[in-house]
N, C-alpha and C. Protein backbone atom coordinates (compact mmCIF):
# COMPACT_ATOMS: atom_id res chain seq x y z
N UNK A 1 -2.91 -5.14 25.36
CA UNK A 1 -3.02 -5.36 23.93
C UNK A 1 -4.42 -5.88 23.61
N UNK A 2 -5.18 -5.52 22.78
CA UNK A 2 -5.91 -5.56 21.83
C UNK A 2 -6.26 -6.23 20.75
N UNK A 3 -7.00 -7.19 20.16
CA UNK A 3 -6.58 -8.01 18.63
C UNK A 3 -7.89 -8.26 18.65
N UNK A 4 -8.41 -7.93 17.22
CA UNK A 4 -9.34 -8.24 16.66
C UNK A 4 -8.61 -9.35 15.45
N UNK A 5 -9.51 -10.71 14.43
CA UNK A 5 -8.71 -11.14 13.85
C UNK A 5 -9.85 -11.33 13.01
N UNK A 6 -9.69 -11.65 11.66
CA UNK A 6 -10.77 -11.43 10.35
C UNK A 6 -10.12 -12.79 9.61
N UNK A 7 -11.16 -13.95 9.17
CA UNK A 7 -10.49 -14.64 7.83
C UNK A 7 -11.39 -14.16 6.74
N UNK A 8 -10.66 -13.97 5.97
CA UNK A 8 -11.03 -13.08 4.32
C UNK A 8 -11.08 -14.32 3.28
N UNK A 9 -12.06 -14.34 2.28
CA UNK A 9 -11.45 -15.38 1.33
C UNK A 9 -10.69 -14.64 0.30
N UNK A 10 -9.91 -14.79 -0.44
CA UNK A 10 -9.08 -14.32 -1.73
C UNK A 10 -8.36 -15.54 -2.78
N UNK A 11 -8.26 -15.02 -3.32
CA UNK A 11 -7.58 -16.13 -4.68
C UNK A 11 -7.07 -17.31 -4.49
N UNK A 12 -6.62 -17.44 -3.13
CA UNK A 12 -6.02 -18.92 -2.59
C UNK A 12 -7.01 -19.86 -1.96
N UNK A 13 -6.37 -21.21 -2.09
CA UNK A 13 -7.47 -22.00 -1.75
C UNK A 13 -7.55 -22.06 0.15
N UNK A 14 -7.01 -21.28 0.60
CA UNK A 14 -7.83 -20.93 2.11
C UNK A 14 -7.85 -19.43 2.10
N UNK A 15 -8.54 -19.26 3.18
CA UNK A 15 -8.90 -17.63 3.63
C UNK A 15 -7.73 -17.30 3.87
N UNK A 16 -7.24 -16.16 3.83
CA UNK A 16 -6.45 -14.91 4.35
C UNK A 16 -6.52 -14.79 5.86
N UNK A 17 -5.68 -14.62 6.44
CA UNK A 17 -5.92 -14.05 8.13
C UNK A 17 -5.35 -12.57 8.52
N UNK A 18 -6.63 -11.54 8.55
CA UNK A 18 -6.39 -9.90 8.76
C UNK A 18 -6.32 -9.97 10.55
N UNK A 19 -5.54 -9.31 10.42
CA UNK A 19 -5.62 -8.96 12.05
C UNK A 19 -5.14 -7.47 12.34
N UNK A 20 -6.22 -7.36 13.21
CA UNK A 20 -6.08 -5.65 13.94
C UNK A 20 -5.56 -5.66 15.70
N UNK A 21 -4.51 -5.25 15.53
CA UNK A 21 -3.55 -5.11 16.96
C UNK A 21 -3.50 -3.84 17.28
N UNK A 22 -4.01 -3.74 18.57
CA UNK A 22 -3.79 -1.96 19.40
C UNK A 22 -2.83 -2.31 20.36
N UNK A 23 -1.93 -1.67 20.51
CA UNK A 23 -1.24 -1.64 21.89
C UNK A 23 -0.59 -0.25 22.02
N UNK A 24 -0.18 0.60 23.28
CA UNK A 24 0.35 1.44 23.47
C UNK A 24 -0.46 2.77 22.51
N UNK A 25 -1.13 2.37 21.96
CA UNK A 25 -1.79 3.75 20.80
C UNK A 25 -1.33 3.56 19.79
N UNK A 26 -0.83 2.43 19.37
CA UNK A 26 -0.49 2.49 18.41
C UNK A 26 -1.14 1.31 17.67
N UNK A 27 -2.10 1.17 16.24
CA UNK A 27 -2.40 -0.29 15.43
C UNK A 27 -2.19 -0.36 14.10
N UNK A 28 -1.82 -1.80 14.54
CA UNK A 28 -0.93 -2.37 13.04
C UNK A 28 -2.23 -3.55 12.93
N UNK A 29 -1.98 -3.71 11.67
CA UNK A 29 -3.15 -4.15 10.80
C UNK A 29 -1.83 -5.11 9.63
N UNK A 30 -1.98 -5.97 9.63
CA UNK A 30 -1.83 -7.50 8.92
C UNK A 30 -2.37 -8.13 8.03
N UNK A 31 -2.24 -8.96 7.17
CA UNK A 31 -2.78 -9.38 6.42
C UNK A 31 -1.91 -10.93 5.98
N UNK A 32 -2.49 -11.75 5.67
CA UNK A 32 -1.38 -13.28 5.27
C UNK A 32 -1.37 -13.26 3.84
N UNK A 33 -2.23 -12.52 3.30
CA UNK A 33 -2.03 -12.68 1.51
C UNK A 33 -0.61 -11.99 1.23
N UNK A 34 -0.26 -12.46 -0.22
CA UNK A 34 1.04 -12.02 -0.68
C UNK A 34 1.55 -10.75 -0.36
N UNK A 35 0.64 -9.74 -0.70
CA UNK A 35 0.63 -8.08 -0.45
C UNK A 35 1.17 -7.96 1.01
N UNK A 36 -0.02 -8.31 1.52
CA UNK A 36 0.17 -8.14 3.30
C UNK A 36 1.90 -8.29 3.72
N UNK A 37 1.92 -9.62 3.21
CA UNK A 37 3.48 -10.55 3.54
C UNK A 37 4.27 -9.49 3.88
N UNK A 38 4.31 -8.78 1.91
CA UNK A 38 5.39 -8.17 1.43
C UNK A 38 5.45 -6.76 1.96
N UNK A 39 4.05 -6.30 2.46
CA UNK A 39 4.79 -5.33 3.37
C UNK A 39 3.79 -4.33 2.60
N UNK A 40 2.85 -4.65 1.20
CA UNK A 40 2.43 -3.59 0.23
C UNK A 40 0.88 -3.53 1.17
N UNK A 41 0.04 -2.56 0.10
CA UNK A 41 -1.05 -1.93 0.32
C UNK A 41 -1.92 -3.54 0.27
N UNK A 42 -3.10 -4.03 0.59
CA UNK A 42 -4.27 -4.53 0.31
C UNK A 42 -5.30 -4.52 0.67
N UNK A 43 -6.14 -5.14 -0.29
CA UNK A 43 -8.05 -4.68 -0.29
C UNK A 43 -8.53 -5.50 0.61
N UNK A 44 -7.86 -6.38 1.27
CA UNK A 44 -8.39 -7.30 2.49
C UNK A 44 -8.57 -6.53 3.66
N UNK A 45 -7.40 -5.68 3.86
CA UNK A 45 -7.23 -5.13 5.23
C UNK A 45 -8.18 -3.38 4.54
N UNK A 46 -7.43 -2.94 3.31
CA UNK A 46 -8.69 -1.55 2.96
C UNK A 46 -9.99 -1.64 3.07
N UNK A 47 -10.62 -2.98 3.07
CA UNK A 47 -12.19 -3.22 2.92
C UNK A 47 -12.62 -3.17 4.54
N UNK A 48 -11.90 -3.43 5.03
CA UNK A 48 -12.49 -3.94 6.80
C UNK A 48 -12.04 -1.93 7.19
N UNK A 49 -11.21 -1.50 6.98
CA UNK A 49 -10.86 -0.13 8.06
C UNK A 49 -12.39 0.40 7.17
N UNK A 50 -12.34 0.44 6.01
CA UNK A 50 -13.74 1.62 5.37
C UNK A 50 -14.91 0.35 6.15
N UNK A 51 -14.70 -0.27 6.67
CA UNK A 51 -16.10 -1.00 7.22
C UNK A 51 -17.03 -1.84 6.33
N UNK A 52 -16.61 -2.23 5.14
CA UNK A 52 -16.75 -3.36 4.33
C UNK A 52 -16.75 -4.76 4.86
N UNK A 53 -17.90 -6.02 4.54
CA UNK A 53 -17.74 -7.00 5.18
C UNK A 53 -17.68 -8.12 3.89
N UNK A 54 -17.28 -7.38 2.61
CA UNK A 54 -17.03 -8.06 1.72
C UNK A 54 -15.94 -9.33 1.71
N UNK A 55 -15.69 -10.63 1.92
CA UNK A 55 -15.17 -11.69 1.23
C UNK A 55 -15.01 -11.79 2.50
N UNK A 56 -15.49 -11.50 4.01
CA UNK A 56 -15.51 -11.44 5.32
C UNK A 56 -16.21 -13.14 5.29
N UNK A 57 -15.49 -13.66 6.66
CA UNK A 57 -16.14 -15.24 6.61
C UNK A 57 -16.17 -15.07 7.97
N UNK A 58 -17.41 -15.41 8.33
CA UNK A 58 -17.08 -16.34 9.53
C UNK A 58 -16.80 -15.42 11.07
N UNK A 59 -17.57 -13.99 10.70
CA UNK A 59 -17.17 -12.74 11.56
C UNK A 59 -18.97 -11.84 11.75
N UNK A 60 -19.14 -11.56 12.74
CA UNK A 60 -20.21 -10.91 12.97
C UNK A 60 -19.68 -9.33 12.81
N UNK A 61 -20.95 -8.52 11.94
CA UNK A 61 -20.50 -7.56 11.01
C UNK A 61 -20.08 -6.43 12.41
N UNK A 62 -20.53 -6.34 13.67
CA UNK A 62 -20.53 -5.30 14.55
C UNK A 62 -18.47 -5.63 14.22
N UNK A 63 -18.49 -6.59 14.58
CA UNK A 63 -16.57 -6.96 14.94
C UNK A 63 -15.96 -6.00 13.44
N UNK A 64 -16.54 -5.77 12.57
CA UNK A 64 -15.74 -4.91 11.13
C UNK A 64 -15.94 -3.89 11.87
N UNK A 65 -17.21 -3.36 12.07
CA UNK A 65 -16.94 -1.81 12.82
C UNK A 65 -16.14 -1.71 13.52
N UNK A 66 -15.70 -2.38 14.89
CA UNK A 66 -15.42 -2.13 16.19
C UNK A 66 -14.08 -2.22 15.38
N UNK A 67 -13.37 -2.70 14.30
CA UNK A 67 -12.00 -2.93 13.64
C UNK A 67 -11.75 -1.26 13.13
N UNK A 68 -13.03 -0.79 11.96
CA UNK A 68 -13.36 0.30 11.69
C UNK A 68 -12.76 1.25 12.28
N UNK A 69 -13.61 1.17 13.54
CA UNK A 69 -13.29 2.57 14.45
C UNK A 69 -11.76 2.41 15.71
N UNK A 70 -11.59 1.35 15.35
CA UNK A 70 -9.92 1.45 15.67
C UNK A 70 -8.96 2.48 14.75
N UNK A 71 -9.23 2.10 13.65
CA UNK A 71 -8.20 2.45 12.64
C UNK A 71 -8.79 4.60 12.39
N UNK A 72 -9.99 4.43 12.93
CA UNK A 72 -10.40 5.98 12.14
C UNK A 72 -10.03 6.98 13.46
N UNK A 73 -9.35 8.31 12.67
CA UNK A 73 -8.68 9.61 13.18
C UNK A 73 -7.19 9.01 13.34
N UNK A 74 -6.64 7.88 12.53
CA UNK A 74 -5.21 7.34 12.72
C UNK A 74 -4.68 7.93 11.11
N UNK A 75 -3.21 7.66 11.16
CA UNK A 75 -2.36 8.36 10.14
C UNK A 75 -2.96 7.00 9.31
N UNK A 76 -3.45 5.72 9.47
CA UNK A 76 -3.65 4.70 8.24
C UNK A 76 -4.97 5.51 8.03
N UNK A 77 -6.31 5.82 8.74
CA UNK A 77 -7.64 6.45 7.49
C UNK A 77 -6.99 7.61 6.80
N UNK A 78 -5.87 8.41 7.48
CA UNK A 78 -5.75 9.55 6.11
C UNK A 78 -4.98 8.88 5.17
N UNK A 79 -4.14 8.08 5.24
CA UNK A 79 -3.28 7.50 4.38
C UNK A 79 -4.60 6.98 2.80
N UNK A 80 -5.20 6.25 3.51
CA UNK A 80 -6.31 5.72 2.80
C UNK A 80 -6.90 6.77 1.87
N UNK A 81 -7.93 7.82 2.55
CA UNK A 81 -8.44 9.03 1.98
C UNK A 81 -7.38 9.55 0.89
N UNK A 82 -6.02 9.52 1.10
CA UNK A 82 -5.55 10.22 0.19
C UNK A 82 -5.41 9.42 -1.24
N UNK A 83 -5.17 8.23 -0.87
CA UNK A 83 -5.00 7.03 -1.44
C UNK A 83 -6.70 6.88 -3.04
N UNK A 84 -7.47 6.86 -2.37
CA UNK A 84 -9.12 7.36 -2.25
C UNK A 84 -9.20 8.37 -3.22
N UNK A 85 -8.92 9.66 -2.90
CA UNK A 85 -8.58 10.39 -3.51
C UNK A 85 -7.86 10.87 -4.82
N UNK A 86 -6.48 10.34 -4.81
CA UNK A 86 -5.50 9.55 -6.06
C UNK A 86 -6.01 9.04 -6.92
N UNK A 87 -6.34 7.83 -7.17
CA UNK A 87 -7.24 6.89 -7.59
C UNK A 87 -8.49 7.61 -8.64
N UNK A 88 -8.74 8.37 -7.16
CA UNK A 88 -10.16 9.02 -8.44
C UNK A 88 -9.68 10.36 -9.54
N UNK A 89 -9.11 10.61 -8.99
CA UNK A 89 -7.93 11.41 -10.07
C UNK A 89 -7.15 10.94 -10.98
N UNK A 90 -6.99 9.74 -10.87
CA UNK A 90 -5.93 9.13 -11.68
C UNK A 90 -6.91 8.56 -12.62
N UNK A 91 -7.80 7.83 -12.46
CA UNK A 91 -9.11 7.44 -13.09
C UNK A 91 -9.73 8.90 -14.09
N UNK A 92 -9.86 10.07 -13.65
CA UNK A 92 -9.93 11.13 -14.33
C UNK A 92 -9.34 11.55 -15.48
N UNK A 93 -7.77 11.38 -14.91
CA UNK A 93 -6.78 11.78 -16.02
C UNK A 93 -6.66 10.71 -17.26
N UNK A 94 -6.93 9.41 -16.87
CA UNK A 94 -7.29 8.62 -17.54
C UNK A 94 -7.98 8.41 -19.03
N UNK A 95 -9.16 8.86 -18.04
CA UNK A 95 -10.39 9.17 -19.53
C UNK A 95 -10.03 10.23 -20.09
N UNK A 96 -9.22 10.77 -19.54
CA UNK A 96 -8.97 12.23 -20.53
C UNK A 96 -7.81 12.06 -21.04
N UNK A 97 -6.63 11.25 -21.13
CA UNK A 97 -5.68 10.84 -21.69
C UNK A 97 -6.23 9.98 -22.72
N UNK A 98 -7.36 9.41 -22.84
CA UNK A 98 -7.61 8.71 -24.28
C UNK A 98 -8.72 9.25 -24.75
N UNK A 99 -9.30 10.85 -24.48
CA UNK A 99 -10.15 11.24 -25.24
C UNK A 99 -8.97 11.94 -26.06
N UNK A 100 -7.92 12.44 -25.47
CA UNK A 100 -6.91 13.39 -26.14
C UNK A 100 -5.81 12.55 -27.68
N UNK A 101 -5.58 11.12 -27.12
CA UNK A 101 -5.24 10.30 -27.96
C UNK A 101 -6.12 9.74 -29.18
N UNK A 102 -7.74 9.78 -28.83
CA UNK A 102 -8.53 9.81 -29.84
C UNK A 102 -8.79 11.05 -30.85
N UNK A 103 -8.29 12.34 -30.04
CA UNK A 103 -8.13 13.34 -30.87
C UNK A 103 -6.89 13.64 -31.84
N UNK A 104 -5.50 13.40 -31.30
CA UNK A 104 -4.54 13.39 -31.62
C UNK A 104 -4.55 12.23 -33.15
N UNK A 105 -5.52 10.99 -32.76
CA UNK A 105 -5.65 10.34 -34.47
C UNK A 105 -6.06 10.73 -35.04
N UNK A 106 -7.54 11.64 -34.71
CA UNK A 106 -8.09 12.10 -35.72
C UNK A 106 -7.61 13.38 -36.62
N UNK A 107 -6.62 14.04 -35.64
CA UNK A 107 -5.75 15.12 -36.20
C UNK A 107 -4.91 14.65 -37.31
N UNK A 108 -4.28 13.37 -36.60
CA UNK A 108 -2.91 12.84 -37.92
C UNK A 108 -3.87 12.40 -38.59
N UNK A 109 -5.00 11.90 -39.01
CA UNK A 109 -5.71 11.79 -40.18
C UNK A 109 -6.09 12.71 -41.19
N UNK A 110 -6.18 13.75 -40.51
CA UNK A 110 -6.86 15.09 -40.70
C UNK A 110 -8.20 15.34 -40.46
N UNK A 111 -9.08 14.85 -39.82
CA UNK A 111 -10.09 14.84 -39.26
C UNK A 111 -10.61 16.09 -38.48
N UNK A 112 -9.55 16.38 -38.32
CA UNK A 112 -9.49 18.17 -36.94
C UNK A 112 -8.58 19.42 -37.72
């Protein structure tokens, strides 16, 4: 077994503790913030696999890579990418859901 371990700062008054575990081929990735707990997605543990050393304490930046390239060609970087992906689409549909709602007033005004 394998363990890399990361303290993150976030909204609470101590750091977060990320940890990256390999064993058997297989790594699980942790997190102590609420998200992590509960089992959901977070930007503690998303920032370290894309190789981010943002809100990183107390960790020499090679140790984010070497975390990095654990996690990359695994079902969590495509999970991510798709995730990545979503996001920027959803952000798309977005702006175009309130250019269409800005049109739709100007219609019931009669503007169009």
């Amino acid at each position: 077994m394998e363990r890399i371990d990361f303290l993150v700062s976030g909204s609470g008054p101590y750091p977060y503790q990320v940890s990256f575990v390999r064993a058997d081929g297989v790594l699980v990735i942790t997190c102590t913030c609420e998200a992590g707990i509960n089992g959901m997605h977070c930007k503690h543990r998303t920032r370290i696999i894309s190789g981010q050393d943002e809100d990183v304490v107390g960790v020499v930046v090679e140790r984010i890579a070497e975390a990095a390239a654990w996690a990359a060609g695994t079902p969590i970087t495509e999970a991510l990418a798709e995730c990545v992906e979503l996001e920027a689409q959803a952000e798309e549909v977005k702006a175009r859901r309130k250019k269409a709602k800005k049109r739709l007033a100007g219609a019931m005004l009669g503007r169009i």
